[in-house]
N, C-alpha and C. Protein backbone atom coordinates (compact mmCIF):
# COMPACT_ATOMS: atom_id res chain seq x y z
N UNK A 1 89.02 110.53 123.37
CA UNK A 1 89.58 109.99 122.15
C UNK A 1 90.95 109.36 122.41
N UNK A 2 92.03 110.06 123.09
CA UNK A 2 93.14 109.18 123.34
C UNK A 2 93.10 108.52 124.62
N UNK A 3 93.60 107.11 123.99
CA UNK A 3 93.12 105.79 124.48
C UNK A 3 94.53 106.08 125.71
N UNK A 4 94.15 104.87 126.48
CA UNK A 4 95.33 104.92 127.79
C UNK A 4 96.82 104.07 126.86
N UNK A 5 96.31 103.51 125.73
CA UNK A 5 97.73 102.85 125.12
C UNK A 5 98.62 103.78 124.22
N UNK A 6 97.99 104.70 124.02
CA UNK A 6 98.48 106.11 123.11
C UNK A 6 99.53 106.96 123.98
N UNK A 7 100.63 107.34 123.45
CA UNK A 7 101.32 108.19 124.19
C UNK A 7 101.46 109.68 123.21
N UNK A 8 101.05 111.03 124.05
CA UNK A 8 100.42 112.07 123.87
C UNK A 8 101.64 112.78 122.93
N UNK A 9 101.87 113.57 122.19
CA UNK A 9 102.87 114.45 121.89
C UNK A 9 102.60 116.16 122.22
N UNK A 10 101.40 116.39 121.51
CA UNK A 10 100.72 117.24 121.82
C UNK A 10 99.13 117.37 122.03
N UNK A 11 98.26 118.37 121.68
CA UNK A 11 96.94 118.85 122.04
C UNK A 11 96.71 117.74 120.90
N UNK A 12 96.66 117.87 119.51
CA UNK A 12 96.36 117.60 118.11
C UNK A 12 97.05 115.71 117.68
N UNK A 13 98.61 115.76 118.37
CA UNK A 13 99.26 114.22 117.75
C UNK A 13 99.02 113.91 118.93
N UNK A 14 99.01 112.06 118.68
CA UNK A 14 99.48 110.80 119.72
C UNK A 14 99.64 109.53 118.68
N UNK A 15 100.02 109.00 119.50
CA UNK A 15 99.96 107.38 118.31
C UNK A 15 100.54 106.16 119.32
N UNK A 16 99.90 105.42 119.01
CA UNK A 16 100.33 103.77 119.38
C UNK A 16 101.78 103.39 119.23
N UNK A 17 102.82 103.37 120.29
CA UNK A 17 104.39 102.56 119.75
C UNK A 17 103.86 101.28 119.28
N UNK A 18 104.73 101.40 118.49
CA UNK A 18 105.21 99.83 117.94
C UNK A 18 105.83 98.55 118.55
N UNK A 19 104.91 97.54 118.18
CA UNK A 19 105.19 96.49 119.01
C UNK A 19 106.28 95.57 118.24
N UNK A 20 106.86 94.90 118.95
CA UNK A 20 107.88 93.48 118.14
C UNK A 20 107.33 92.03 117.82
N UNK A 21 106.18 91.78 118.90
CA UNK A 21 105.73 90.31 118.78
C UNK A 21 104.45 90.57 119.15
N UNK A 22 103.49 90.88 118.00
CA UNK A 22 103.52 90.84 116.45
C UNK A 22 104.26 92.56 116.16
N UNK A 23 105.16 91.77 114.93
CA UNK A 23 106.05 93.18 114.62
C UNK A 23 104.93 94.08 114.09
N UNK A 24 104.50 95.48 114.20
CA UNK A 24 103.00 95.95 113.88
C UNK A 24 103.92 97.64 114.68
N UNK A 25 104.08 98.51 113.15
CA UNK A 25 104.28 99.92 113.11
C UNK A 25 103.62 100.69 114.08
N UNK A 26 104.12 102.40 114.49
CA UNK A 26 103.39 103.01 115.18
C UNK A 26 102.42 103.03 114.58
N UNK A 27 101.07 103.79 114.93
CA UNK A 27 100.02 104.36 114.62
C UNK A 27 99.81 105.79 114.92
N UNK A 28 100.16 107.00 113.79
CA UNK A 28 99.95 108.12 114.18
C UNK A 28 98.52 108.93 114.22
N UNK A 29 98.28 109.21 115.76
CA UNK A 29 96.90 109.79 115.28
C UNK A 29 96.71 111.42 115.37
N UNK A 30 96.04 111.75 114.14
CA UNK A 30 95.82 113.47 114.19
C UNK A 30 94.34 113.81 114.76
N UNK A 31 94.03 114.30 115.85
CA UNK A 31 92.83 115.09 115.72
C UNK A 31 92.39 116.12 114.77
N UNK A 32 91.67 115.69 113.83
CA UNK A 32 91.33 117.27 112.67
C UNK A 32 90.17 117.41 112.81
N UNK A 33 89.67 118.31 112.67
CA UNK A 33 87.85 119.09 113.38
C UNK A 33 86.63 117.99 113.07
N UNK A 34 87.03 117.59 111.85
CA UNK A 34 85.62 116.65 111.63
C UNK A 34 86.56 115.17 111.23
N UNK A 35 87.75 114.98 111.28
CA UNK A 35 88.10 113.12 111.33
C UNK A 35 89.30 113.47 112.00
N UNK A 36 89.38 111.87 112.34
CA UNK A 36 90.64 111.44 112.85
C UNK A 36 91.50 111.09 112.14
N UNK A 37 92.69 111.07 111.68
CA UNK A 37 93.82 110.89 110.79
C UNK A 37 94.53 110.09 111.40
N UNK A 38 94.65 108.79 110.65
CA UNK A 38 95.61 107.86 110.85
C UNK A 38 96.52 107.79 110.13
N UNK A 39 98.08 107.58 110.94
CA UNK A 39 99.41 107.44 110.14
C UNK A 39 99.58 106.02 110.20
N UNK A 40 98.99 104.67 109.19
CA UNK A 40 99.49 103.79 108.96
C UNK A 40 98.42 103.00 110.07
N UNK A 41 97.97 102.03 109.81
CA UNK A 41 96.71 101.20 110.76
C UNK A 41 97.65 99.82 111.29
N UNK A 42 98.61 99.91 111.43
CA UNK A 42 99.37 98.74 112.11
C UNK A 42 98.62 97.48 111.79
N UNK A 43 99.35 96.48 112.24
CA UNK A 43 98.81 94.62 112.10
C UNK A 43 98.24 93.99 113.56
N UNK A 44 98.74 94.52 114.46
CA UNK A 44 98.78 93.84 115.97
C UNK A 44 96.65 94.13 116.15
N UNK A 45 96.31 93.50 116.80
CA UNK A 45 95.25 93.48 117.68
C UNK A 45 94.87 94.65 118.59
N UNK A 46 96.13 95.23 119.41
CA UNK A 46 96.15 96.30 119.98
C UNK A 46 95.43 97.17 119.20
N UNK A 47 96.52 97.65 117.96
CA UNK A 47 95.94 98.57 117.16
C UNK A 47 94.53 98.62 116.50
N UNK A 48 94.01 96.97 115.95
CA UNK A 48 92.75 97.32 115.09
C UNK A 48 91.76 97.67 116.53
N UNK A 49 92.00 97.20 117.82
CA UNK A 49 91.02 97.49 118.61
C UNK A 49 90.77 99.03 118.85
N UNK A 50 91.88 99.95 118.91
CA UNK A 50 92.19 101.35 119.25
C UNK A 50 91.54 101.69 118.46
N UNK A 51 91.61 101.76 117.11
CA UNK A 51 91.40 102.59 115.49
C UNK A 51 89.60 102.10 115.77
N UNK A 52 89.49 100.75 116.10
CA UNK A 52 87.46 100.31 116.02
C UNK A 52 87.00 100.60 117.03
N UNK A 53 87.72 101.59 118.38
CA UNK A 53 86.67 102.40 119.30
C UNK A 53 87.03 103.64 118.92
N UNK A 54 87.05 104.10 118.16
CA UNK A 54 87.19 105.78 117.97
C UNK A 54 86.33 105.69 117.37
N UNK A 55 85.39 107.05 117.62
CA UNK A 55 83.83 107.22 117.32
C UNK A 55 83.74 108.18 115.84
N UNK A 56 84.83 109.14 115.41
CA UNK A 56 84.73 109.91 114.78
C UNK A 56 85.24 109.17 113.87
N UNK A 57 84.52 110.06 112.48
CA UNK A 57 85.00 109.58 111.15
C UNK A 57 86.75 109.53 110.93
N UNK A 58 87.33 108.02 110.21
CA UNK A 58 88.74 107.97 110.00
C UNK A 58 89.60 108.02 109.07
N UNK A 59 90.21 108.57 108.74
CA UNK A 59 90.98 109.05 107.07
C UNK A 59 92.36 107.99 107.52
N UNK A 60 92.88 107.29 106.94
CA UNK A 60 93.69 106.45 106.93
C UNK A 60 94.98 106.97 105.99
N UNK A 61 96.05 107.50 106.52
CA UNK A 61 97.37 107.15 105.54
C UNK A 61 98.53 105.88 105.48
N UNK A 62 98.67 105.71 104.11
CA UNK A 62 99.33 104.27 104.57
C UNK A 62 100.42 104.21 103.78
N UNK A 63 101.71 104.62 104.80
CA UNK A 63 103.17 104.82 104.79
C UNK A 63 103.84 103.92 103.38
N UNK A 64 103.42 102.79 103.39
CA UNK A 64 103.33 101.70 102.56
C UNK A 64 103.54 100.48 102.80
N UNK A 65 103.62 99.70 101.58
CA UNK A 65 102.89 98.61 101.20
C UNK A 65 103.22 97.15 102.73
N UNK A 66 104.44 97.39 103.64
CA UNK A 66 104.58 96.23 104.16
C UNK A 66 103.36 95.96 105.00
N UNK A 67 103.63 94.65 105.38
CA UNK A 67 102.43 94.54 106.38
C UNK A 67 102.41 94.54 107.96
N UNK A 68 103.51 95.22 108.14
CA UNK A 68 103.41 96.12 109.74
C UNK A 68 102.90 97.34 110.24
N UNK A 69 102.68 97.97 108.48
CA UNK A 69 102.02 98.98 108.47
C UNK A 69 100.86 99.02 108.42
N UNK A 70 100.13 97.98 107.36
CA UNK A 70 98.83 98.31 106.84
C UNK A 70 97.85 96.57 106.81
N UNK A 71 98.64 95.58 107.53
CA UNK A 71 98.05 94.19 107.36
C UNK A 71 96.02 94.58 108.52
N UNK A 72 96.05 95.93 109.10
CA UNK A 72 95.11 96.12 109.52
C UNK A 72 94.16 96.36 108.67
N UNK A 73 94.24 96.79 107.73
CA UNK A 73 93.41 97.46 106.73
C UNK A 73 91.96 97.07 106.68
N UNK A 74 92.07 95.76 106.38
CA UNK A 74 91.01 95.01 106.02
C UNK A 74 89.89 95.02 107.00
N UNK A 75 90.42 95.07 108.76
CA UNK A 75 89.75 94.87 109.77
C UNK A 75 89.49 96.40 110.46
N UNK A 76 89.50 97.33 109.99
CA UNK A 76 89.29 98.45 110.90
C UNK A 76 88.23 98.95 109.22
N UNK A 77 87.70 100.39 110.20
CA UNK A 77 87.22 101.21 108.99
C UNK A 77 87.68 102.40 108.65
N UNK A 78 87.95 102.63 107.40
CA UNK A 78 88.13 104.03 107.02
C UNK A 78 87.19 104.53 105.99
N UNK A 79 86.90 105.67 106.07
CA UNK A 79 85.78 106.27 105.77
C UNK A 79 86.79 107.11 104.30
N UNK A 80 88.11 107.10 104.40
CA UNK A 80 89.24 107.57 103.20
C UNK A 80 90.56 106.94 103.49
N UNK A 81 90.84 107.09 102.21
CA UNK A 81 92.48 106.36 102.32
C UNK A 81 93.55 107.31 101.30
N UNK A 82 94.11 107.28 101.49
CA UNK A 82 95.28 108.08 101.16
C UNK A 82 96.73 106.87 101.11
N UNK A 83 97.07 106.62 100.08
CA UNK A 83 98.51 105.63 99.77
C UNK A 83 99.31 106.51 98.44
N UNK A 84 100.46 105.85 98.54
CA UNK A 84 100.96 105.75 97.47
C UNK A 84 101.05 104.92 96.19
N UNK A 85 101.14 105.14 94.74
CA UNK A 85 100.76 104.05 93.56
C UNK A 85 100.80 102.71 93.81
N UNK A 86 102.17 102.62 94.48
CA UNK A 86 102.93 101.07 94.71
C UNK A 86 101.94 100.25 95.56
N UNK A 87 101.73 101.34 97.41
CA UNK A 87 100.62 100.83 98.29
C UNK A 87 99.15 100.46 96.97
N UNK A 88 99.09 101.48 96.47
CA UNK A 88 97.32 100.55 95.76
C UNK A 88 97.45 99.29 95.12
N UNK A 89 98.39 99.09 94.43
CA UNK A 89 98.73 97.44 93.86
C UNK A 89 97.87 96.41 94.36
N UNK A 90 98.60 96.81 96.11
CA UNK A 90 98.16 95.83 96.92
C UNK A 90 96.99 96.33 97.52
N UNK A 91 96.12 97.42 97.74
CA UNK A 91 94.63 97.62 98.47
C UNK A 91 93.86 97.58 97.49
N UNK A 92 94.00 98.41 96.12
CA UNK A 92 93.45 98.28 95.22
C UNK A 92 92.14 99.36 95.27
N UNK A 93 92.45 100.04 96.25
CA UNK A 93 91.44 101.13 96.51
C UNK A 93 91.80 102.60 97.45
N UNK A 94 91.02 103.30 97.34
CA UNK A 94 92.04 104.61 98.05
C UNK A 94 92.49 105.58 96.97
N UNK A 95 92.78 107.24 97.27
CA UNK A 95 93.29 108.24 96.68
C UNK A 95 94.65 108.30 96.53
N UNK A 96 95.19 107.85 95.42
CA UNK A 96 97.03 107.75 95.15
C UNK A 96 97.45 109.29 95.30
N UNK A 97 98.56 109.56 96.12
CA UNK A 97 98.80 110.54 96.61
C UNK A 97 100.32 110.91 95.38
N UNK A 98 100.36 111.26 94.42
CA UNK A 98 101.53 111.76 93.64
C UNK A 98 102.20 112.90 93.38
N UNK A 99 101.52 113.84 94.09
CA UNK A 99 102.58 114.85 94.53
C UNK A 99 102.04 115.75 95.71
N UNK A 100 102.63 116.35 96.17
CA UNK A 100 101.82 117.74 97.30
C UNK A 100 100.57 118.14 97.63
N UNK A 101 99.88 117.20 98.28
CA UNK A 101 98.64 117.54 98.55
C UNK A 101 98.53 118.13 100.24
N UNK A 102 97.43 119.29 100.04
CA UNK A 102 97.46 119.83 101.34
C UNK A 102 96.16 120.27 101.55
N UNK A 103 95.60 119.41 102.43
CA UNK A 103 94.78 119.35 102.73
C UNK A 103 93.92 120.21 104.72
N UNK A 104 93.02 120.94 104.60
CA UNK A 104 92.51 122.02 105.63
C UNK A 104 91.58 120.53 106.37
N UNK A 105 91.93 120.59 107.70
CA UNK A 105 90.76 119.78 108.79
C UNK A 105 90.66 120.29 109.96
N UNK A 106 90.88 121.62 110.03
CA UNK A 106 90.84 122.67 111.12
C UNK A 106 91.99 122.24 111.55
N UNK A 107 93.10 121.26 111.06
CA UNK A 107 94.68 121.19 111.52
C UNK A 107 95.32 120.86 110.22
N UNK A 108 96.40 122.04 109.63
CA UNK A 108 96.73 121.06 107.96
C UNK A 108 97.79 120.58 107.91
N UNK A 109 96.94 119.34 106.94
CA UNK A 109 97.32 118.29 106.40
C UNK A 109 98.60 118.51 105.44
N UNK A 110 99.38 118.10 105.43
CA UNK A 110 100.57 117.93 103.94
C UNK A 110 100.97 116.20 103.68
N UNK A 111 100.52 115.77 102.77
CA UNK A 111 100.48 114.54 102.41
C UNK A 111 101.64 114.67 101.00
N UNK A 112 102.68 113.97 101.27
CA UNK A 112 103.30 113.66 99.83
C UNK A 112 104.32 112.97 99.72
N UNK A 113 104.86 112.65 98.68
CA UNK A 113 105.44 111.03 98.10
C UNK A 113 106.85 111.28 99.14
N UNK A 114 107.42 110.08 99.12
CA UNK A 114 108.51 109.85 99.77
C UNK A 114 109.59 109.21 98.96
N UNK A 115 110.92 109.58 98.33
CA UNK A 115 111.32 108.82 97.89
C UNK A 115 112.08 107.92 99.43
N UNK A 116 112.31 106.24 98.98
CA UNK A 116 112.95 105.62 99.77
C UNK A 116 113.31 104.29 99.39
N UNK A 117 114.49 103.95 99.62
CA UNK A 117 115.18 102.32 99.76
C UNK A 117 114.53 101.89 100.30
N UNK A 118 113.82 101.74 101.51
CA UNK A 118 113.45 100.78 102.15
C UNK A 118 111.86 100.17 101.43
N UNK A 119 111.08 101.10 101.06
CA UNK A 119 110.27 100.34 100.25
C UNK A 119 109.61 101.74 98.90
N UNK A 120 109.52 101.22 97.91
CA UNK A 120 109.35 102.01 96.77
C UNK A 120 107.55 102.49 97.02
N UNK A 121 107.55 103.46 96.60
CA UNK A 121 106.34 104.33 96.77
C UNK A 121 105.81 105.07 98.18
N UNK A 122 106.65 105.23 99.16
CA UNK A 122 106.90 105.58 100.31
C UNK A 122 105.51 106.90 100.61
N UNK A 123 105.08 107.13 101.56
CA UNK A 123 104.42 108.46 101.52
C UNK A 123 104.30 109.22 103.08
N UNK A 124 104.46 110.31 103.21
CA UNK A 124 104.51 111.02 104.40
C UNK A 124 103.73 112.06 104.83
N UNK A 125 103.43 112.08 105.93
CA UNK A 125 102.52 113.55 106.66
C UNK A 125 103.27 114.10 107.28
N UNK A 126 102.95 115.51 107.23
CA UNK A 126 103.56 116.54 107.84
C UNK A 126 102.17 117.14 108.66
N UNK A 127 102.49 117.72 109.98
CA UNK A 127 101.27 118.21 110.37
C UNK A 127 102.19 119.40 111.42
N UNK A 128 101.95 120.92 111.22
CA UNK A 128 102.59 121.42 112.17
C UNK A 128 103.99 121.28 112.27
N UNK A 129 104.53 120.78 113.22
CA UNK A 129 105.66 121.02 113.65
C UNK A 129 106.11 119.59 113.44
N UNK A 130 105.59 119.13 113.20
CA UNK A 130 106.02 117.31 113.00
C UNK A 130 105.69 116.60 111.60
N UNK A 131 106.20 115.96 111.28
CA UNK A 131 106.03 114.96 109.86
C UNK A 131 106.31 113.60 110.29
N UNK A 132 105.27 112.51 109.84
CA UNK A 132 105.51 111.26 109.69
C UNK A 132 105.95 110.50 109.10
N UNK A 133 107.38 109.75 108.95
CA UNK A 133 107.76 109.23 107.88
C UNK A 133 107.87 107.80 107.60
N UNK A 134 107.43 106.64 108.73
CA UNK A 134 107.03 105.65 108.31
C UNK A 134 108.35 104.96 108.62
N UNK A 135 108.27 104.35 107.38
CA UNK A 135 110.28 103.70 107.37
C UNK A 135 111.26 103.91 106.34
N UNK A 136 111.05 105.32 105.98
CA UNK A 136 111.24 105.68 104.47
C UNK A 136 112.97 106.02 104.61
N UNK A 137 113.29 106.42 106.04
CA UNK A 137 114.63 106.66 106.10
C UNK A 137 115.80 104.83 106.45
N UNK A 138 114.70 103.98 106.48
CA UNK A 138 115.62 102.90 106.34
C UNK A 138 116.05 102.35 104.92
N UNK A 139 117.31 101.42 105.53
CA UNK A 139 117.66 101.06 104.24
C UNK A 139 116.81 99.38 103.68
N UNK A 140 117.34 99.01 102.45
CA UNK A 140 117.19 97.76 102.04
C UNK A 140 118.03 96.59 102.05
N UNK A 141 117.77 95.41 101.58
CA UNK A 141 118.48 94.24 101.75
C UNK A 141 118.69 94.10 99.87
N UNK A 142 119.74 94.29 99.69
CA UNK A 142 120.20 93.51 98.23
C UNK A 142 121.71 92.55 98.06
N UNK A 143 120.86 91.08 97.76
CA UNK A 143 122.29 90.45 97.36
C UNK A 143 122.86 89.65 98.87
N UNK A 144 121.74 90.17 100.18
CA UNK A 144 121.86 89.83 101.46
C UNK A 144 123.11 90.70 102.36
N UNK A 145 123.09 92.03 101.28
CA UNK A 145 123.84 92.64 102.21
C UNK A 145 122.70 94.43 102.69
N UNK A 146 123.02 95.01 103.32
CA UNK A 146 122.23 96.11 103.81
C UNK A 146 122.55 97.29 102.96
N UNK A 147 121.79 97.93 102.05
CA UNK A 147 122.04 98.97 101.48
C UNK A 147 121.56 99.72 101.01
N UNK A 148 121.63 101.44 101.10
CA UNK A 148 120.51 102.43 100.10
C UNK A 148 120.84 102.59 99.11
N UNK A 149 119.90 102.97 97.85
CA UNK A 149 120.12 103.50 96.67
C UNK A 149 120.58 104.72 96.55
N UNK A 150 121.71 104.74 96.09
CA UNK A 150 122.12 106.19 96.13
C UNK A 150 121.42 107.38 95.46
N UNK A 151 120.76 107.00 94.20
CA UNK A 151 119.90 108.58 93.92
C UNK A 151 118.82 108.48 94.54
N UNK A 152 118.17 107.27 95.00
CA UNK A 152 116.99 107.51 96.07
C UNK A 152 117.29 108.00 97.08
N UNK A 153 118.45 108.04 97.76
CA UNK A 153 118.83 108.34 98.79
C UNK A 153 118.77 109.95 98.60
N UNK A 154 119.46 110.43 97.91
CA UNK A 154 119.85 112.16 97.63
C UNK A 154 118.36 112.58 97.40
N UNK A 155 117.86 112.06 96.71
CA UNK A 155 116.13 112.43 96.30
C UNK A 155 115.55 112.47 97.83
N UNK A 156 115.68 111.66 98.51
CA UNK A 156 114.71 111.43 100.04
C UNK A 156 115.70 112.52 100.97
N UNK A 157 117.02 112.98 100.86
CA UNK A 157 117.46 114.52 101.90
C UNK A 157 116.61 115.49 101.05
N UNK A 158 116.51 115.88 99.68
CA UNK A 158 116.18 116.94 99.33
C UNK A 158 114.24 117.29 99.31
N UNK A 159 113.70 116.49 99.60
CA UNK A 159 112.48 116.21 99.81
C UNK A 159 112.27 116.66 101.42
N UNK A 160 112.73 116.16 102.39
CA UNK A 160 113.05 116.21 103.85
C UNK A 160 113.55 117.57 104.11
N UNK A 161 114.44 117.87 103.37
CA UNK A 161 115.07 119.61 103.48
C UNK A 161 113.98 120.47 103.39
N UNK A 162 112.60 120.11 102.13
CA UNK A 162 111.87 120.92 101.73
C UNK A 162 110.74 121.04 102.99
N UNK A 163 110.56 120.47 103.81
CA UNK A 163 109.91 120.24 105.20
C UNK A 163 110.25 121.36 106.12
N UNK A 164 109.03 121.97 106.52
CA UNK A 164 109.46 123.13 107.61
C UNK A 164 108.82 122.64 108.83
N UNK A 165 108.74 121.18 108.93
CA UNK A 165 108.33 120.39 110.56
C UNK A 165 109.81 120.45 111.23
N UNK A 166 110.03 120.42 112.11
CA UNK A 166 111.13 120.02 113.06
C UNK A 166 111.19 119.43 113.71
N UNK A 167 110.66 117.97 113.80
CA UNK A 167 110.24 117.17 114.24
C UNK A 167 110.03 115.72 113.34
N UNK A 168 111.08 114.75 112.94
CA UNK A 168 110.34 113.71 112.10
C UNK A 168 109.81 112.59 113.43
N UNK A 169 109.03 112.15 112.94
CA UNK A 169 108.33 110.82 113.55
C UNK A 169 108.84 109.39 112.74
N UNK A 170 109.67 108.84 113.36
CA UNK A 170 110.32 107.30 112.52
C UNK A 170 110.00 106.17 113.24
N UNK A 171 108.88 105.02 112.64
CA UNK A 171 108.09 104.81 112.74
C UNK A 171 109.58 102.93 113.33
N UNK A 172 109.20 102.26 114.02
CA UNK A 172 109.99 101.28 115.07
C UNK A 172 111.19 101.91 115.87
N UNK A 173 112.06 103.34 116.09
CA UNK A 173 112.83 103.81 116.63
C UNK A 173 112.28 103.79 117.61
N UNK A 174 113.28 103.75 118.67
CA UNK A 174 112.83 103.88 120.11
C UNK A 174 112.58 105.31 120.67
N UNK A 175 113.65 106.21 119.88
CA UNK A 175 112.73 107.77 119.97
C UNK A 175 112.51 108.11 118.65
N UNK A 176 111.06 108.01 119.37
CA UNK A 176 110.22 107.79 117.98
C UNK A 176 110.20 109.34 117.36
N UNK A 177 110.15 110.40 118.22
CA UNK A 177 110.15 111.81 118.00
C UNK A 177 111.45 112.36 117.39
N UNK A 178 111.87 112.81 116.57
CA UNK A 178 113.67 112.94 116.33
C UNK A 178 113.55 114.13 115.66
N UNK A 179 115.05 115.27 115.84
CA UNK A 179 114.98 115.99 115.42
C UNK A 179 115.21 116.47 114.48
N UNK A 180 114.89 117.37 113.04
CA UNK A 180 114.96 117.10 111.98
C UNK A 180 116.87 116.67 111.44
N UNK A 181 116.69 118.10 112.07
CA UNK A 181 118.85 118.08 111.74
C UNK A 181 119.17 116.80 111.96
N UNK A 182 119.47 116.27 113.44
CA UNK A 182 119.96 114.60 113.08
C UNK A 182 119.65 114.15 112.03
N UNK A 183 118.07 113.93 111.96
CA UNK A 183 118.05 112.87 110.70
C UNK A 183 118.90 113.13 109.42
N UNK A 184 118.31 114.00 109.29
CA UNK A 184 118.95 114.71 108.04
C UNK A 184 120.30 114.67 107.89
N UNK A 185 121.09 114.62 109.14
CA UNK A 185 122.50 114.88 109.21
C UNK A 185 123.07 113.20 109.13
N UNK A 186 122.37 112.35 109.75
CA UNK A 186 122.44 110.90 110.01
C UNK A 186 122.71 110.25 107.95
N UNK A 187 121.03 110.56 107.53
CA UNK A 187 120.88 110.48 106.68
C UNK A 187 122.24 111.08 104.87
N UNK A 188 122.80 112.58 105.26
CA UNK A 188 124.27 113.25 104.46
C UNK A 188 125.18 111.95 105.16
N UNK A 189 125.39 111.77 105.74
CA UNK A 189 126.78 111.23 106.33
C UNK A 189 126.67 109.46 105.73
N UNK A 190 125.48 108.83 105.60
CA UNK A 190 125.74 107.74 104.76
C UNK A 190 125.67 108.52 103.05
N UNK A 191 125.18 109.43 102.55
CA UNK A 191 125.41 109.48 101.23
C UNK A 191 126.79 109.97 101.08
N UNK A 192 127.56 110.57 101.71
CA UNK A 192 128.61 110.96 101.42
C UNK A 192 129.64 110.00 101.30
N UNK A 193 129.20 108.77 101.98
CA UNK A 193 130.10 107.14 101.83
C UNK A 193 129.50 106.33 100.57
N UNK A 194 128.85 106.89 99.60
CA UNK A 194 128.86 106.03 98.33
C UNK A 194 130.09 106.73 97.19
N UNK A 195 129.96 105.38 96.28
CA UNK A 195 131.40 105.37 95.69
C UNK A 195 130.64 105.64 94.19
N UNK A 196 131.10 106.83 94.03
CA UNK A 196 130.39 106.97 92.59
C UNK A 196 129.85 106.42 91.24
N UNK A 197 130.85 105.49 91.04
CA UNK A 197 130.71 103.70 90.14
C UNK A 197 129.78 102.98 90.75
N UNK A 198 129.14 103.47 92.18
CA UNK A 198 128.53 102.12 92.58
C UNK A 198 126.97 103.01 92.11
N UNK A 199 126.07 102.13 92.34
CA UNK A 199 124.20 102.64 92.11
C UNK A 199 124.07 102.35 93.63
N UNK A 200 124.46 101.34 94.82
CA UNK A 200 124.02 101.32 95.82
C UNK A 200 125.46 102.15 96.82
N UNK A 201 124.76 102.15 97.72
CA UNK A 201 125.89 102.64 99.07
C UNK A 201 125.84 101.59 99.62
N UNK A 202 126.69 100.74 100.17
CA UNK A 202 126.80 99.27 100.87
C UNK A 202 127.36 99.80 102.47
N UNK A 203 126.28 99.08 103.40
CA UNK A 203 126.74 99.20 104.59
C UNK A 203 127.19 98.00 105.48
């Protein structure tokens, strides 16, 4: 099952890095007893080829709506999908994931919403010792300058706090594996630089 382009984490995770040209997200894959669990089906070629030789049935999660994440969709198969409200807009099909779902595949599943700046309706897996979060800890572009929403921001530490993985997975970082505290700590140290009058934190 894991392909020679997959790099291993453990027995259960691996996933596809992310490429730049075509820009096209990791791909996280879970072994669970009877499917394979995908974190996000990337855009690149690489990826729809990986995801259309795996033999076992594929449950698809899809981080959201951009199309580095999910422009595969159309060309691979999933047998389930799992998004957030915002992601269905645009698939128009699939189980909207709106709060804490936890799901048994002889490895469990924790599927649930993400708040995030970088794109609204965000959604994440937790599996074990690790959680996937897509690009939910980046920021946005408003006005052409770089910036998070500040109560989205406080909403997305206290969500992340509630996580007993130690391990996030951030989906174009070059270590892609990170440990929770940094993030988390990365993540306090820009909210503590917003200016209370403001709604955004400007970086």
């Amino acid at each position: 099952m894991l392909m020679e382009e997959t790099v291993r984490i453990n027995e259960i995770i691996s996933y596809l890095p992310a490429s730049e040209n075509p820009l096209s997200a990791d791909v996280g894959i879970i072994k669970g007893k009877n499917s394979v669990w995908l974190f996000d089906v990337g855009c690149s070629s690489a990826a729809e080829e990986l995801i259309n030789r795996m033999d076992k049935p594929k449950i698809a999660v899809i981080s959201h709506f951009h199309p580095d994440h999910m422009a595969n969709f159309e060309k691979v198969k999933s047998d389930e999908i799992y998004l957030g409200a915002n992601t269905f807009k645009y698939v128009k099909r699939g189980n909207i994931v709106e709060t804490d779902l936890f799901i048994d595949d002889g490895v469990k599943i924790h599927l649930f919403p993400l708040p995030s700046s970088h794109a609204k309706g965000s959604l994440g897996l937790e599996t074990g010792e690790y959680a996937f979060l897509g690009d939910s800890t980046y920021a946005t572009m408003k006005q052409g300058r770089v910036c998070y929403n500040a109560s989205v921001l406080k909403e997305e530490i206290s969500v992340l706090k509630n996580l007993s993985a130690k391990y996030f997975l951030i989906s174009h970082d070059k270590n892609f594996v990170r440990k929770r505290e940094e993030v988390i700590a990365e993540l306090e140290e820009i909210y503590s630089k917003r200016d209370p009058k403001e709604s955004y934190i400007w970086l």
